[in-house]
Protein backbone atom coordinates (compact mmCIF):
# COMPACT_ATOMS: atom_id res chain seq x y z
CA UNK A 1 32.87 54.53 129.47
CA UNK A 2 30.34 56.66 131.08
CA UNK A 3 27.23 57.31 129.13
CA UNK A 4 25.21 61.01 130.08
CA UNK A 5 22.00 62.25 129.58
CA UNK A 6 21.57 65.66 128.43
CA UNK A 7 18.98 67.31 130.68
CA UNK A 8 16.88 70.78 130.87
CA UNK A 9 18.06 72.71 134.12
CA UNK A 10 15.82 75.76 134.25
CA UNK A 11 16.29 77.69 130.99
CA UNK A 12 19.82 75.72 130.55
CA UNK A 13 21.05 72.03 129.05
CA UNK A 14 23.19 70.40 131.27
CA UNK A 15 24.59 66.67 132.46
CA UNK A 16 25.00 65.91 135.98
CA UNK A 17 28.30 63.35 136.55
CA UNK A 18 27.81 60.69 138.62
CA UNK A 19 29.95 60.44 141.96
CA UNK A 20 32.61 58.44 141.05
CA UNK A 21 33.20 60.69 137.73
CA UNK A 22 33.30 63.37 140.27
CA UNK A 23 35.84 61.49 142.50
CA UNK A 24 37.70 60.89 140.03
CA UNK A 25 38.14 64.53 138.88
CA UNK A 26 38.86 65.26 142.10
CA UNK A 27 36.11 68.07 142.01
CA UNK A 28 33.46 69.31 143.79
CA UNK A 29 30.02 71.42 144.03
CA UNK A 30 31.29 74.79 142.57
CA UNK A 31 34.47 73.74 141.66
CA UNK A 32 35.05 74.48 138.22
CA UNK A 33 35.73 71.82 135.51
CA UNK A 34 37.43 72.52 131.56
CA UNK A 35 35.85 71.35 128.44
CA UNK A 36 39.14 71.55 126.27
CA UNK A 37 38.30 70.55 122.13
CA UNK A 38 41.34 68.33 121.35
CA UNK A 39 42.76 68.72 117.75
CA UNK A 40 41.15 65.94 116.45
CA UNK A 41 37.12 67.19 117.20
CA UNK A 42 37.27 65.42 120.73
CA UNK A 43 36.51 67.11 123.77
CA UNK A 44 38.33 66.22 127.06
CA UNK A 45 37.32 67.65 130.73
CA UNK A 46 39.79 68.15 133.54
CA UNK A 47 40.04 70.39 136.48
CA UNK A 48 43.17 72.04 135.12
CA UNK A 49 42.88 75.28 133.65
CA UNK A 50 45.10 75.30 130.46
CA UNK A 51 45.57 78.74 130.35
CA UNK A 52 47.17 78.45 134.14
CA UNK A 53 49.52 75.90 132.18
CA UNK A 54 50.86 77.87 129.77
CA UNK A 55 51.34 80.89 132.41
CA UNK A 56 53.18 78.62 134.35
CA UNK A 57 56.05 77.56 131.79
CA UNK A 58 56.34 81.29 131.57
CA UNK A 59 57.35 81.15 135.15
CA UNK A 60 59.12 78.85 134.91
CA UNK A 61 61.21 80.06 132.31
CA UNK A 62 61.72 83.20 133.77
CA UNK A 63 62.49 81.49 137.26
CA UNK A 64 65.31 79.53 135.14
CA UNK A 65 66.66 82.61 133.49
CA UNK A 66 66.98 85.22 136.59
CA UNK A 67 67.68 82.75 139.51
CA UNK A 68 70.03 85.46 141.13
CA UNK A 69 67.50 88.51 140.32
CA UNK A 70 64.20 86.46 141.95
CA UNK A 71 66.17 85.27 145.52
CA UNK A 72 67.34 89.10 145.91
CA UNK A 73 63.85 90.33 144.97
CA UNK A 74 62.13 87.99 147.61
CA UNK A 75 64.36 89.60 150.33
């Protein structure tokens, strides 16, 4: 565990993460990070956008469904 102070930065609260939090991550200075509210009242923050996710299994789908379409489409 990790503990964070909550700090003023200008006319904005903010925590800064310490290095190996960051490393971790696998982040950087204007990267940007996800603070996703789990269903039970947690919060959990990742690099991965969820909303890429879920565009993704569309893809996907549709990648599974029109194989034949797609390869004469990239031609």
């Amino acid at each position: 565990m990790v503990e964070l102070k909550v700090r003023r930065f200008g006319n904005s609260l903010g925590v800064v993460l310490p290095k190996s939090v960051i490393d971790r991550l696998n982040t950087g200075d204007g990267k940007p990070l996800f603070l996703i509210e789990a269903p039970d009242g947690s919060y959990r923050l990742t690099p991965y956008d969820p909303a890429f996710e879920k565009k993704m299994a569309v893809a996907e789908d549709i990648i599974k469904r029109y194989p034949n379409t797609l390869r004469v489409l990239s031609k």
